[in-house]
Protein backbone atom coordinates (compact mmCIF):
# COMPACT_ATOMS: atom_id res chain seq x y z
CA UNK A 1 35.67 18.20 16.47
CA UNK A 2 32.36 16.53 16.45
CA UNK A 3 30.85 16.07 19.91
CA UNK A 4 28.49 12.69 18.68
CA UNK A 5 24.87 12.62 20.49
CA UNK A 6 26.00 13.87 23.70
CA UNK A 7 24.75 10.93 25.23
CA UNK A 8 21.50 10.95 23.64
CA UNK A 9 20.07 7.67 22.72
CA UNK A 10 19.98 7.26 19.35
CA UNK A 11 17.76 6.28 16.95
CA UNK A 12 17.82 3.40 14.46
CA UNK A 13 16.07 1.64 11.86
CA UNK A 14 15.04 -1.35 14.01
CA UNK A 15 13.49 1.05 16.58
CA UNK A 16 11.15 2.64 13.68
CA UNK A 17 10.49 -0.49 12.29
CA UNK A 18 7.61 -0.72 14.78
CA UNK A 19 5.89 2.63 14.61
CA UNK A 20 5.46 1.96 10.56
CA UNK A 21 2.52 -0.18 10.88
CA UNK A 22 0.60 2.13 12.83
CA UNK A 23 -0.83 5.53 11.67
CA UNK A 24 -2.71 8.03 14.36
CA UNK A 25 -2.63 5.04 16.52
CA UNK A 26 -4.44 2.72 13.83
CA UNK A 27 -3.01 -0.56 13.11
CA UNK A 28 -2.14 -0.91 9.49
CA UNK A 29 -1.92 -4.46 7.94
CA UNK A 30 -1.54 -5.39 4.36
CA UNK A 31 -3.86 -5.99 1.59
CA UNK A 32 -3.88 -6.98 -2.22
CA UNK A 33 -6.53 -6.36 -4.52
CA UNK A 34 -6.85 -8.70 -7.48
CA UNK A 35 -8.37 -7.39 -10.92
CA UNK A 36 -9.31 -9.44 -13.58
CA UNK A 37 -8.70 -7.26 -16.78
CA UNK A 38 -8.97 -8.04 -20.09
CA UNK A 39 -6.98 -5.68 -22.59
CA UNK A 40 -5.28 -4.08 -19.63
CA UNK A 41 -2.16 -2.02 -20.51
CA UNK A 42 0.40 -0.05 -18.44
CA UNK A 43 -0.86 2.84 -19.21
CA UNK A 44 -4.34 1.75 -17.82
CA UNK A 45 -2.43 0.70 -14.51
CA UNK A 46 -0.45 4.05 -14.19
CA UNK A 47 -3.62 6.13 -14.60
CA UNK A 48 -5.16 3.83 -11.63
CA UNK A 49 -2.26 4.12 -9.47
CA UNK A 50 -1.75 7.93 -9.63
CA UNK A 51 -5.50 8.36 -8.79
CA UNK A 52 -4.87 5.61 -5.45
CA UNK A 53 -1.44 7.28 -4.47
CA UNK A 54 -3.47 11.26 -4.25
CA UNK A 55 -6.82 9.61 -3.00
CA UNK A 56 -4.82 7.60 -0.22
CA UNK A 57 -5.45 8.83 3.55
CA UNK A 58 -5.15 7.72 6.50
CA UNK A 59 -7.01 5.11 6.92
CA UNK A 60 -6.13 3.38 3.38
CA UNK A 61 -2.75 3.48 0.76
CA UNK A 62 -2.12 2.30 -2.20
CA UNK A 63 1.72 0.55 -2.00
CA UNK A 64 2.12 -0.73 -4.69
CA UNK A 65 0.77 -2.89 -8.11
CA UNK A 66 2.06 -5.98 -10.46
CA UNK A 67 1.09 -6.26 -14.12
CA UNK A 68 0.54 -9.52 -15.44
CA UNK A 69 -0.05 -8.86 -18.69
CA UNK A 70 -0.35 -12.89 -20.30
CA UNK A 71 -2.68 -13.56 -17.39
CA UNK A 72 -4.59 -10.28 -17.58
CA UNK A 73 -4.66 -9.23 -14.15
CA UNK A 74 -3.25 -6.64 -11.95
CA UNK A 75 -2.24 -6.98 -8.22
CA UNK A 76 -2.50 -3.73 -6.30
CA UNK A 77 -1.24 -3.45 -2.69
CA UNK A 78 -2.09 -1.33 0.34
CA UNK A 79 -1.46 -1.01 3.57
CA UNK A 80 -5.07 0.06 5.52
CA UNK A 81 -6.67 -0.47 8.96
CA UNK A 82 -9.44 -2.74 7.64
CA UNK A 83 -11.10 -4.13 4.09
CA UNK A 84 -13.61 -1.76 4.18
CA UNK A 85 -11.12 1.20 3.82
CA UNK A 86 -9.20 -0.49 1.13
CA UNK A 87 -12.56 -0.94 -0.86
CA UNK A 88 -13.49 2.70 0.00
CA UNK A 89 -10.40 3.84 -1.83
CA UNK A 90 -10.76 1.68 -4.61
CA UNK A 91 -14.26 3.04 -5.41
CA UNK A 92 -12.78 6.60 -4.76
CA UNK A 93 -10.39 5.77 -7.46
CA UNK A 94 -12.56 3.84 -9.91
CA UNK A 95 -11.17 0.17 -9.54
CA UNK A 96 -12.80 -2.71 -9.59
CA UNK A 97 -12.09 -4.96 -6.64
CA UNK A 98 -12.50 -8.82 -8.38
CA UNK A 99 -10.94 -10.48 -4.73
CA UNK A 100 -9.47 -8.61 -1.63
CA UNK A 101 -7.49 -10.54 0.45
CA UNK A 102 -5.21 -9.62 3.77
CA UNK A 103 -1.37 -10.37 2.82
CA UNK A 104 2.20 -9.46 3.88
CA UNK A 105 5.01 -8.45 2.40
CA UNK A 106 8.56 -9.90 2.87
CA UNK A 107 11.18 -7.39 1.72
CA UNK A 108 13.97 -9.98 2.37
């Protein structure tokens, strides 16, 4: 018979929720990187991406991006503790940074 958490409190997603903002004690807040490029194909974006998602610490990582291939530009997110680390990472990884801006993401 299963004996539960023994009256342990338990732990759920709405108490982690909190913590996954932060990293070492840093505050973490969005950011997405807008790149103006002509001729851009997936494969160009894949080959940036891998080289943000192993250069990525802890002060700056890459998230995500979004293609828009009839507009020519890429959106790539991160979550970081300032600008300056998101830019850091981006000229670790070779990507031009046409406009940085703070955002957040809404997963509803």
């Amino acid at each position: 018979m299963r004996q539960g958490n023994r009256g342990k409190p338990s732990i759920r997603a709405a108490h982690l929720a909190p913590i996954e903002g932060h990293t070492y004690g840093l505050h973490m807040a969005g950011f997405l990187v807008e790149r103006y490029w002509p001729g851009v194909t997936a494969a160009d974006v894949d080959a940036v991406c891998r080289r943000l998602t192993q250069l990525g610490g802890a002060d700056a990582t890459f998230v995500a991006s979004t293609l828009i291939p009839a507009d020519e530009v890429v959106f790539f997110e991160f979550r970081a503790v300032n600008d300056a680390a998101v830019l850091e990472l981006a000229r670790l990884a070779d990507l031009r940074c046409d406009r940085l801006v703070s955002a957040e993401r809404n997963a509803r």
